[in-house]
C-alpha atoms as a PDB file:
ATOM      1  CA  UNK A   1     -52.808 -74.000-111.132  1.00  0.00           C
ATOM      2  CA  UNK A   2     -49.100 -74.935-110.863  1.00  0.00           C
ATOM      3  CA  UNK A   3     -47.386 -76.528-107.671  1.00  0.00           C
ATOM      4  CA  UNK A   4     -44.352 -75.380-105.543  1.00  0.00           C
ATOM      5  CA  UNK A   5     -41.886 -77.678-106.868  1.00  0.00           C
ATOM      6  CA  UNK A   6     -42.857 -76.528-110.534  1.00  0.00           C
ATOM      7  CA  UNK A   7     -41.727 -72.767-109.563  1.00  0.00           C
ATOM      8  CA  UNK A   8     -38.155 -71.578-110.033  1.00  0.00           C
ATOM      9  CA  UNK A   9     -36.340 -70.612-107.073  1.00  0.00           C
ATOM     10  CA  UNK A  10     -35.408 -67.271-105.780  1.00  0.00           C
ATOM     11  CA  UNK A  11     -32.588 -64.962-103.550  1.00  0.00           C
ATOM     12  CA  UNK A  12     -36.195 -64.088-101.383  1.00  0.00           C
ATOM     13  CA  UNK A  13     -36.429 -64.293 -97.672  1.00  0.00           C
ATOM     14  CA  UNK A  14     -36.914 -68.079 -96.681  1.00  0.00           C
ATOM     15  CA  UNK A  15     -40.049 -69.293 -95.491  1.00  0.00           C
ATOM     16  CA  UNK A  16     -40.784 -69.708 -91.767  1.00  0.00           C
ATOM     17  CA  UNK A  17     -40.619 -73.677 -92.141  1.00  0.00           C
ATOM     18  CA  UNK A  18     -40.499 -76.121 -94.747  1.00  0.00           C
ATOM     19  CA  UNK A  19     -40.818 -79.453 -96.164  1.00  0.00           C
ATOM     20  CA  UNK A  20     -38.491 -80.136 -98.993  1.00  0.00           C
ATOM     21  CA  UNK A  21     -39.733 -83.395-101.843  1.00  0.00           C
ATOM     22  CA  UNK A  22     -40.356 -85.334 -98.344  1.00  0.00           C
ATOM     23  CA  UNK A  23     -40.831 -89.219 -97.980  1.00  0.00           C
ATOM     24  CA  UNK A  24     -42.676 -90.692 -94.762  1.00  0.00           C
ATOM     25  CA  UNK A  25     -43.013 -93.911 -94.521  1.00  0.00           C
ATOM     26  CA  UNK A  26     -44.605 -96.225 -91.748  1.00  0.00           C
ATOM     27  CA  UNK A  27     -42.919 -99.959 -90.403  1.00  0.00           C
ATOM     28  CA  UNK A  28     -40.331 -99.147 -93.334  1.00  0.00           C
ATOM     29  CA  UNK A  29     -41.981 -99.779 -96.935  1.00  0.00           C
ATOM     30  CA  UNK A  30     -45.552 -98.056 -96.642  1.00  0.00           C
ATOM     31  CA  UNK A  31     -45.029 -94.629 -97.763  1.00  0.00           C
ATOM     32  CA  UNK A  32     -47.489 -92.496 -96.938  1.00  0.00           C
ATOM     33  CA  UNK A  33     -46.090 -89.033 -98.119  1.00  0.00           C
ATOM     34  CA  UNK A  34     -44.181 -89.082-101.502  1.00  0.00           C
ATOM     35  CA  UNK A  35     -42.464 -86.320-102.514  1.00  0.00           C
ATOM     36  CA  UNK A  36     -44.363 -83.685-101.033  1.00  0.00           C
ATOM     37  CA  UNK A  37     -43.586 -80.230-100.169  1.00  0.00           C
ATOM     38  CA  UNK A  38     -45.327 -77.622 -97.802  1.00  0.00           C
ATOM     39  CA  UNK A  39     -43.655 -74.094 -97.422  1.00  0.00           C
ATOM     40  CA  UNK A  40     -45.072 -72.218 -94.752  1.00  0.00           C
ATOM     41  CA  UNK A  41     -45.520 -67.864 -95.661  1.00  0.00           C
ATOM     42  CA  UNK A  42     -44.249 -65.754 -92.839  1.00  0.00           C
ATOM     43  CA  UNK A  43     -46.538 -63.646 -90.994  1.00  0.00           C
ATOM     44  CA  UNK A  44     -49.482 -65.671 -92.770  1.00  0.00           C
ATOM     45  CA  UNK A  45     -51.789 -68.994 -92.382  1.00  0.00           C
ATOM     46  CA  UNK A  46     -50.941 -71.557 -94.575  1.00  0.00           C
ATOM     47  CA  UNK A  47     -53.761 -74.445 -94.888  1.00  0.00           C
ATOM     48  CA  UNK A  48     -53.330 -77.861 -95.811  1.00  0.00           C
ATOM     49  CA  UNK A  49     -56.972 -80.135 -97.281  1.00  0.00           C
ATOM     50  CA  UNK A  50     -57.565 -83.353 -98.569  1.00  0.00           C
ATOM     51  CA  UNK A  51     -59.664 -86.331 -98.218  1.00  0.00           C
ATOM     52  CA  UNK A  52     -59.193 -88.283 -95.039  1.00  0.00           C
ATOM     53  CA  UNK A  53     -56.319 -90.456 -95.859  1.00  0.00           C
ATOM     54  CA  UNK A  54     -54.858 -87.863 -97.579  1.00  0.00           C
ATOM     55  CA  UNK A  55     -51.243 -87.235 -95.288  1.00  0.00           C
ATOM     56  CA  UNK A  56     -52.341 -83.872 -93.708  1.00  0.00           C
ATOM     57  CA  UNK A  57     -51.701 -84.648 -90.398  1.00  0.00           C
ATOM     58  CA  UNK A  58     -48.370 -86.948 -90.698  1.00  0.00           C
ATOM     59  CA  UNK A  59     -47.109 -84.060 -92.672  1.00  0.00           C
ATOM     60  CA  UNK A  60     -47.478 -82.122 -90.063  1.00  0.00           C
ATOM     61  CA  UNK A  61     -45.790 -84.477 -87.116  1.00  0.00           C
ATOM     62  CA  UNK A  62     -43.156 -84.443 -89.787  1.00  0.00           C
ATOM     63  CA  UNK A  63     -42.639 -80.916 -89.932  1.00  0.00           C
ATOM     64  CA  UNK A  64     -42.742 -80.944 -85.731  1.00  0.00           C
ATOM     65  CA  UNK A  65     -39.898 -83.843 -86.098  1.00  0.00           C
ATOM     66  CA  UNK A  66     -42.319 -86.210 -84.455  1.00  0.00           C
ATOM     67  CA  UNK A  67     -41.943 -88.608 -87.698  1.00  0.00           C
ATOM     68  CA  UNK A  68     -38.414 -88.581 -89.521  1.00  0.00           C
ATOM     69  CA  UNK A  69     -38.179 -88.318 -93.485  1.00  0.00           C
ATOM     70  CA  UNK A  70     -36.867 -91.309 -95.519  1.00  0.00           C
ATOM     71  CA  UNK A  71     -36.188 -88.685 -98.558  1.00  0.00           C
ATOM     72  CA  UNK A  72     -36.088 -85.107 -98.051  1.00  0.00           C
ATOM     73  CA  UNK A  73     -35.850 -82.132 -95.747  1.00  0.00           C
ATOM     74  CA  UNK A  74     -37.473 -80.118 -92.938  1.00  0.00           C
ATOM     75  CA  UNK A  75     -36.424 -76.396 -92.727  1.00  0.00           C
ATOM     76  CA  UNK A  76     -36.993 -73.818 -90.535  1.00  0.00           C
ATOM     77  CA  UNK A  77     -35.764 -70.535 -92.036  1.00  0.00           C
ATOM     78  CA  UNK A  78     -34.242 -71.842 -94.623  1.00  0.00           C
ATOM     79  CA  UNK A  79     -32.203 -74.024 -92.553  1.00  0.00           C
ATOM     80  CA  UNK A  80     -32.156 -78.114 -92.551  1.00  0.00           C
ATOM     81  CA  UNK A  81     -32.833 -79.701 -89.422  1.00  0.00           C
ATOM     82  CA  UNK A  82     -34.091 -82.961 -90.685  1.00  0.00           C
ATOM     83  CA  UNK A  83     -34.013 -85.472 -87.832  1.00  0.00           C
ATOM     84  CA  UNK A  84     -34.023 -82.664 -85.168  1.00  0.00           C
ATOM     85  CA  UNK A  85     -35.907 -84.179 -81.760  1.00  0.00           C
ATOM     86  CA  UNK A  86     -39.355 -82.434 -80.987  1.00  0.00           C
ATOM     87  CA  UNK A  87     -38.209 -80.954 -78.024  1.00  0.00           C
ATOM     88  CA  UNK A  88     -35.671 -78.609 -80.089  1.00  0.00           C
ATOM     89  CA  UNK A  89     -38.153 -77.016 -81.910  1.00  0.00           C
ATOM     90  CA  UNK A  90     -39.375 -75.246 -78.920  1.00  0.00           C
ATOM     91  CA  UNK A  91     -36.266 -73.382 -78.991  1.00  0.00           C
ATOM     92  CA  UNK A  92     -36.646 -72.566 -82.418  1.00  0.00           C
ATOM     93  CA  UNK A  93     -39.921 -70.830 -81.794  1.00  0.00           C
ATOM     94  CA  UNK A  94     -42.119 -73.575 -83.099  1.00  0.00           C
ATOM     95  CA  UNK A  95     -44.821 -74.640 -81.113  1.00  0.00           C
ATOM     96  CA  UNK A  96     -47.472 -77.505 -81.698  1.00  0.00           C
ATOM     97  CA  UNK A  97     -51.238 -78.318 -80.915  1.00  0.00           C
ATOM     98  CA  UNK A  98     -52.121 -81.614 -81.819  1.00  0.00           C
ATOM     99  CA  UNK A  99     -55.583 -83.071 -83.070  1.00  0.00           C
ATOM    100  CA  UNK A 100     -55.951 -85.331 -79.725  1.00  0.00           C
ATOM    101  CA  UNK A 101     -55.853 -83.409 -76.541  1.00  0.00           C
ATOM    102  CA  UNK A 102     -52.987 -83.388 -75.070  1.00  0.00           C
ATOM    103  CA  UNK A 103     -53.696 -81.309 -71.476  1.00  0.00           C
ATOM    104  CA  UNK A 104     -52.788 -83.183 -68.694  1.00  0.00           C
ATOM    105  CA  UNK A 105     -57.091 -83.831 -67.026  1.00  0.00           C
ATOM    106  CA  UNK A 106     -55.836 -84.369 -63.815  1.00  0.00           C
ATOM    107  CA  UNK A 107     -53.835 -81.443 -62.983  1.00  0.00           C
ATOM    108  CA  UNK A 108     -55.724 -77.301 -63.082  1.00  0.00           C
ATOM    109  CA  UNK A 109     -55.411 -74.966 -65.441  1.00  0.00           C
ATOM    110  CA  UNK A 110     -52.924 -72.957 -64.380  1.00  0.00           C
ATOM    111  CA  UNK A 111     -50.998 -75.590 -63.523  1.00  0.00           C
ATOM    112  CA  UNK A 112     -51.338 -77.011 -67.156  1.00  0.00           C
ATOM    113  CA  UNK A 113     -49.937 -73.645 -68.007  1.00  0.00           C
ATOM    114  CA  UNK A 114     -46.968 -73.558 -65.493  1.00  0.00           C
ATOM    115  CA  UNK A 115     -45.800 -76.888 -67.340  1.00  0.00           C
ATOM    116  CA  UNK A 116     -45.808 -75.342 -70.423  1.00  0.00           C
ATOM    117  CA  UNK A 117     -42.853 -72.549 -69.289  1.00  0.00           C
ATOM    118  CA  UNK A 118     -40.651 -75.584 -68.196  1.00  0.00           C
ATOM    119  CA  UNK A 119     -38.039 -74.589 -70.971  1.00  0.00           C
ATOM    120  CA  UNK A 120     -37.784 -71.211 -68.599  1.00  0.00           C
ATOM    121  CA  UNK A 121     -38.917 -72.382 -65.236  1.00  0.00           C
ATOM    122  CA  UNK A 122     -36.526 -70.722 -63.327  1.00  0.00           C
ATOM    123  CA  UNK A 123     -37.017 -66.958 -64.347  1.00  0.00           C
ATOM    124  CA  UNK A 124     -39.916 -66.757 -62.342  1.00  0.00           C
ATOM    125  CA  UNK A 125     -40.809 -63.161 -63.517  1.00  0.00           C
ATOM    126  CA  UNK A 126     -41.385 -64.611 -67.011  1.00  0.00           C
ATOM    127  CA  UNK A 127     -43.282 -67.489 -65.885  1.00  0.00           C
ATOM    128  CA  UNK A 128     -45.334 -65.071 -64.024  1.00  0.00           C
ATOM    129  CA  UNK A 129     -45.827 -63.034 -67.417  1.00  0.00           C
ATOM    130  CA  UNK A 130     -46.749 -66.147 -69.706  1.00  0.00           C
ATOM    131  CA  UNK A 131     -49.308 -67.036 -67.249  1.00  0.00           C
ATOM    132  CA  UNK A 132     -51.040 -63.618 -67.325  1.00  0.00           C
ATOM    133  CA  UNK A 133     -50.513 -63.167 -71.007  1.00  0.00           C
ATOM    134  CA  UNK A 134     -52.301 -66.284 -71.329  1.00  0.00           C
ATOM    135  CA  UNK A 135     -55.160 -64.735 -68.995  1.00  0.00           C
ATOM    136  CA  UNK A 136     -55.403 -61.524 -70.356  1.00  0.00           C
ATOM    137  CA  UNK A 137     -55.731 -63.755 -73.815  1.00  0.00           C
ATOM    138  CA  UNK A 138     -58.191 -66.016 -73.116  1.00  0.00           C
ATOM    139  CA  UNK A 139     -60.398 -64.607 -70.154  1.00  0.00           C
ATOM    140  CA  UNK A 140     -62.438 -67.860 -69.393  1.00  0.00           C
ATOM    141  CA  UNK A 141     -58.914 -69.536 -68.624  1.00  0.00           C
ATOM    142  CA  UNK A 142     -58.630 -66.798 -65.437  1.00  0.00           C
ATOM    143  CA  UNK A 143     -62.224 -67.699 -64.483  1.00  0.00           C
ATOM    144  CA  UNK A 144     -61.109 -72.018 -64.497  1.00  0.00           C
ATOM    145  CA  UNK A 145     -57.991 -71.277 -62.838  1.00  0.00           C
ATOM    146  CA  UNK A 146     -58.218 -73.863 -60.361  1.00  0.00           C
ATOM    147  CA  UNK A 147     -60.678 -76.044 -62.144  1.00  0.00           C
ATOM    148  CA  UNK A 148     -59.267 -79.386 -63.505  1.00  0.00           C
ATOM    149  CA  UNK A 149     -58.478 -79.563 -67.116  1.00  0.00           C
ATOM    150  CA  UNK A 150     -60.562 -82.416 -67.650  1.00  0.00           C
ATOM    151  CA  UNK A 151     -63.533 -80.965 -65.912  1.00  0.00           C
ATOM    152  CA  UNK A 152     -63.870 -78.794 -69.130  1.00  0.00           C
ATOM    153  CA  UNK A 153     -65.853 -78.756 -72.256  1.00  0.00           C
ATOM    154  CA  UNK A 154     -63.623 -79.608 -75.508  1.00  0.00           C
ATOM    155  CA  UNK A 155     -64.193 -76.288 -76.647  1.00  0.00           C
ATOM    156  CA  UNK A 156     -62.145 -74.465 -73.443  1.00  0.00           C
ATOM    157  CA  UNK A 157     -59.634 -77.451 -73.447  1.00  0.00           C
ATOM    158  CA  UNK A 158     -58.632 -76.164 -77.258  1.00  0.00           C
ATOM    159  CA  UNK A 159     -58.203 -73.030 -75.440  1.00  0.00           C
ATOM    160  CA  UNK A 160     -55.943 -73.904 -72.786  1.00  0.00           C
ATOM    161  CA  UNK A 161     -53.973 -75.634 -75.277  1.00  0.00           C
ATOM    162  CA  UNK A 162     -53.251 -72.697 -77.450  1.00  0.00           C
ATOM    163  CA  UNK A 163     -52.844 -70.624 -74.290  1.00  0.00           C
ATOM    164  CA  UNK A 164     -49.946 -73.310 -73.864  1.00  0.00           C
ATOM    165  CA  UNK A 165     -48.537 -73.279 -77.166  1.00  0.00           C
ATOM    166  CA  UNK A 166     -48.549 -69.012 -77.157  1.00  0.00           C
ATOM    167  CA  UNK A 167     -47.094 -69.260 -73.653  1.00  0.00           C
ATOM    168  CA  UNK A 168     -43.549 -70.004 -75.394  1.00  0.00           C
ATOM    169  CA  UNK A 169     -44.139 -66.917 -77.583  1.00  0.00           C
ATOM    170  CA  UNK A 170     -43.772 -69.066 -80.508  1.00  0.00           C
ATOM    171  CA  UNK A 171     -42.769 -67.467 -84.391  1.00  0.00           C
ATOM    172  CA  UNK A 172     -44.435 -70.768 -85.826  1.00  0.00           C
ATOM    173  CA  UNK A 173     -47.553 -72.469 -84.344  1.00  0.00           C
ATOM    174  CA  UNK A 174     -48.698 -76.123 -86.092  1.00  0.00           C
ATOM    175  CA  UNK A 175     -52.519 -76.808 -85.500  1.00  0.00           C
ATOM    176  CA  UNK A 176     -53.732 -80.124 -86.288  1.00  0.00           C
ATOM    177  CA  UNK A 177     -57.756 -79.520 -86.556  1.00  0.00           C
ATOM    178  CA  UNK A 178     -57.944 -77.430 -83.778  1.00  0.00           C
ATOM    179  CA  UNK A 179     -62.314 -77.375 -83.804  1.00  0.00           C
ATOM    180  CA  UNK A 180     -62.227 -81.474 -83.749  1.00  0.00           C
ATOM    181  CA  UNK A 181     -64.799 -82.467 -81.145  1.00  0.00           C
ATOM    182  CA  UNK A 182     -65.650 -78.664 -80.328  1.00  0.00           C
ATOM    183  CA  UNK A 183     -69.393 -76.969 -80.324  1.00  0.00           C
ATOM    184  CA  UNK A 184     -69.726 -74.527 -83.279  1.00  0.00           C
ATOM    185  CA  UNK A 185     -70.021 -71.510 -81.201  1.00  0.00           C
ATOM    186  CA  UNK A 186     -66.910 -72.476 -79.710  1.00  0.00           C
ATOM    187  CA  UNK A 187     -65.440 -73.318 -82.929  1.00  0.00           C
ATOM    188  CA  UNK A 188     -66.167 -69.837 -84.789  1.00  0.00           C
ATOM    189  CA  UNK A 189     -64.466 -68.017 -81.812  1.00  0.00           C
ATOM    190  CA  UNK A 190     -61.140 -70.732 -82.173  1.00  0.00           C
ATOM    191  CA  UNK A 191     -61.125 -69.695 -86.232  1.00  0.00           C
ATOM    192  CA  UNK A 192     -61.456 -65.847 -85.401  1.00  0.00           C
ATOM    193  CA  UNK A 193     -58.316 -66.283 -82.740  1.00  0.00           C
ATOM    194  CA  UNK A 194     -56.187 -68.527 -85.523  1.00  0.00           C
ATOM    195  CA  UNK A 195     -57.092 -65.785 -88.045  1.00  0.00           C
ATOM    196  CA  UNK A 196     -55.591 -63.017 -85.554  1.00  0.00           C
ATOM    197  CA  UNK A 197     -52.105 -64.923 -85.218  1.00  0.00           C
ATOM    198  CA  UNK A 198     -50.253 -63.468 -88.341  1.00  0.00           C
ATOM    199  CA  UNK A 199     -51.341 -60.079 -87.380  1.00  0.00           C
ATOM    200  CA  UNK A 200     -48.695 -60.876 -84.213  1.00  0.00           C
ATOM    201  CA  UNK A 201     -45.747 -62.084 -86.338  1.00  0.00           C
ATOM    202  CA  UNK A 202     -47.161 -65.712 -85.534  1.00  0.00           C
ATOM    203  CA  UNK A 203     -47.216 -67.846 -88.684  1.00  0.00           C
ATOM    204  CA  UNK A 204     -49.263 -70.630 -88.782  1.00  0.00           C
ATOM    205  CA  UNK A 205     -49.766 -74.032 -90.472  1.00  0.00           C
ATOM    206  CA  UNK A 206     -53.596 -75.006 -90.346  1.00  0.00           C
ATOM    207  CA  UNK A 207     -54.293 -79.028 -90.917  1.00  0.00           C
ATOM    208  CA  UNK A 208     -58.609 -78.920 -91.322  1.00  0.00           C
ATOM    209  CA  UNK A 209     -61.068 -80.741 -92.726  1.00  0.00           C
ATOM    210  CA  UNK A 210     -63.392 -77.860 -92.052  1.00  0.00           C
ATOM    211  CA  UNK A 211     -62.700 -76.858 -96.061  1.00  0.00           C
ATOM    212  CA  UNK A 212     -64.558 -73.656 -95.845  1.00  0.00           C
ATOM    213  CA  UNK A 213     -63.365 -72.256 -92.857  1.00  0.00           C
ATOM    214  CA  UNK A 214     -59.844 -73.295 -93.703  1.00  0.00           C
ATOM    215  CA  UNK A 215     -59.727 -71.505 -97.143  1.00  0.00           C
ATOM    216  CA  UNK A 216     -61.415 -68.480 -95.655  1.00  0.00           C
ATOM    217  CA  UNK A 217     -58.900 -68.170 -92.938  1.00  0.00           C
ATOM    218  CA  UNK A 218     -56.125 -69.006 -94.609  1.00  0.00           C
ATOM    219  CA  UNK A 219     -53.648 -66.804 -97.313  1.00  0.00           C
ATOM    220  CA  UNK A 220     -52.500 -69.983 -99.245  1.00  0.00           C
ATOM    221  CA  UNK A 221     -53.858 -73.214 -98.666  1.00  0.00           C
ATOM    222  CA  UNK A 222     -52.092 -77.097-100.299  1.00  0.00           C
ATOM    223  CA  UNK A 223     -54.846 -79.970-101.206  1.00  0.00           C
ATOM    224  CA  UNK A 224     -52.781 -83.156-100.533  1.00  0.00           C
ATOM    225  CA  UNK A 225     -54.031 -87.010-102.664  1.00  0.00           C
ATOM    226  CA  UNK A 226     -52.416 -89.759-101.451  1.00  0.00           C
ATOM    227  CA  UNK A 227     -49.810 -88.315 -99.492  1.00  0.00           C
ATOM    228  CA  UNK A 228     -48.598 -86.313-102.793  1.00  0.00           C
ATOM    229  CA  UNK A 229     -49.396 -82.343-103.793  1.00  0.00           C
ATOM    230  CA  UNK A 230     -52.323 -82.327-105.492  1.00  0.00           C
ATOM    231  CA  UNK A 231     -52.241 -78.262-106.224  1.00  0.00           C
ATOM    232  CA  UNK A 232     -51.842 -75.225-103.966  1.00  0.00           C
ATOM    233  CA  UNK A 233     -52.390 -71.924-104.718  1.00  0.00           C
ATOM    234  CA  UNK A 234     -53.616 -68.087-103.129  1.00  0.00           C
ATOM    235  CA  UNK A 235     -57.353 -68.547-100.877  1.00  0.00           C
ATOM    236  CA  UNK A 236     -58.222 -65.885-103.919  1.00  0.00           C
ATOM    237  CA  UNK A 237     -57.253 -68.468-107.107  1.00  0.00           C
ATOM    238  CA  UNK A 238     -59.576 -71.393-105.273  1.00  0.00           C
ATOM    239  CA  UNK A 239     -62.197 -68.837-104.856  1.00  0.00           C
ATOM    240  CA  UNK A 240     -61.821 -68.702-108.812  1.00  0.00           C
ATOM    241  CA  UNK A 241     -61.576 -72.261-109.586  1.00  0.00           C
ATOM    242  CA  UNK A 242     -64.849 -73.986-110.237  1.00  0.00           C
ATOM    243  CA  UNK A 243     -63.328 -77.122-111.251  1.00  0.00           C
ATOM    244  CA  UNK A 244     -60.918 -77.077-108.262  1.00  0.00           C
ATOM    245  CA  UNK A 245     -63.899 -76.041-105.935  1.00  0.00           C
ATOM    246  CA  UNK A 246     -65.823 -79.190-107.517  1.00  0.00           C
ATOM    247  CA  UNK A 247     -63.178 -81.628-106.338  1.00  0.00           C
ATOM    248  CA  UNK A 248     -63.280 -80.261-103.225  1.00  0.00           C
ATOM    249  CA  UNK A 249     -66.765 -80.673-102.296  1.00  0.00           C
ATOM    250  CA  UNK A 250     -66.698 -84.405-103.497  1.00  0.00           C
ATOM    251  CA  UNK A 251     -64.853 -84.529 -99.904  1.00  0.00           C
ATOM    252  CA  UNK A 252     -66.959 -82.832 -97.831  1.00  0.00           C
ATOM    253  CA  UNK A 253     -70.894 -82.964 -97.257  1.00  0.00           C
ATOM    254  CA  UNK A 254     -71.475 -79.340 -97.776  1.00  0.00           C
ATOM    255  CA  UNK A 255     -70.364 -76.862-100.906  1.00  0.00           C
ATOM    256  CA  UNK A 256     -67.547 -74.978-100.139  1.00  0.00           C
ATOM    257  CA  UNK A 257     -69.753 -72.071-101.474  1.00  0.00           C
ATOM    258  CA  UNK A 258     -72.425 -72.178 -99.754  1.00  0.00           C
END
């Protein structure tokens, strides 16, 4: 199976968001992705697997501007915005949910939401909308209103915090293992929501080391080694690819086919 940077360019629409034959290095000399590029489908979930160590998740603080590239590029539509702060890329339509929680415990839910339309906190009517988009989303967030965010099961905290990130009305939306922590019941209903995103326009960038679900949610999907691409290729081709399918369960403690 070939990799992105062995495929020609072409005059086609860009891709939602990018990284272009990126560096990343930590306390200056340990490089911890080399060369790597990620290009992120429109209107589709792109997945990124490895083996812990592998550079999933600092590729995809990377892409958020969270780290900064010592070789390379981040686009978003085509564009280079390489060294662009974090807070920009709200206004770009990107929106982020990290691995570690990141709701604030001590304040409620709706309140957790209200923080999330700071950007627009003055147009009240559209404050007012987010918040009962959110609702109308995610039912059980109505029913904890008032309830304190930390009062909540990890499951229903992954909830708020895509009710937060879809509050901007994002084009893009990064998830960093968003069933970490969470009880599978729980988790099957978070993959069914992710898998409902592109359907919306929303395209989405899906760091797991749930292999399985990953590939079965997602259109294309990268395996990262050491920080590098390892291959990448349609969910269909690594359905066909017993040696590829091999390597991947050497990761995980479960065949990807079973």
């Amino acid at each position: 199976m070939e990799t992105e940077q062995s495929r020609p360019t072409t005059g086609a629409e860009p891709f939602a968001m990018e990284l272009r034959s990126v560096d990343v290095a930590y306390h200056g000399d340990i490089r911890i992705l080399q060369d790597l590029t990620l290009k992120l489908r429109r209107g589709a979930i792109t997945g990124v697997i490895g083996p812990n160590g592998a550079g999933k998740s600092t590729a995809l603080r990377t892409l958020y501007g969270l780290l900064k590239p010592v070789q390379g590029d981040v686009c978003i539509d085509g564009r280079v915005v390489t060294g662009m702060p974090p807070w920009q890329f709200i206004t770009h339509g990107v929106a982020m949910v990290p691995q570690n929680r990141s709701l604030f415990n001590e304040l409620t839910v709706e309140d957790n939401l209200r923080l999330a339309c700071w950007t627009f906190r003055k147009d009240k009517a559209r404050v007012t909308q987010a918040i009962d988009r959110a609702y109308a989303q995610f039912p059980m967030l109505k029913d904890f209103r008032t309830k304190m965010a930390g009062a909540m099961s990890g499951g229903q905290q992954r909830f708020l915090e895509l009710a937060r990130a879809l509050a901007l009305e994002p084009r893009v939306v990064l998830l960093d293992e968003p069933t970490a922590m969470v009880a599978p019941k729980l988790s099957s209903e978070i993959y069914e929501f992710v898998a409902s995103l592109p359907a919306r326009g929303i395209s989405v960038l899906l760091v797991d080391q749930n292999v399985r679900q990953c590939v079965r949610v997602s259109q294309h999907v990268y395996v990262l080694e050491l920080g590098r691409n390892k291959v990448d290729g349609s969910a269909e081709q690594f359905s066909r690819d017993q040696a590829l399918r091999e390597l991947i369960a050497e990761w995980v403690d479960y065949r990807i086919d079973s």
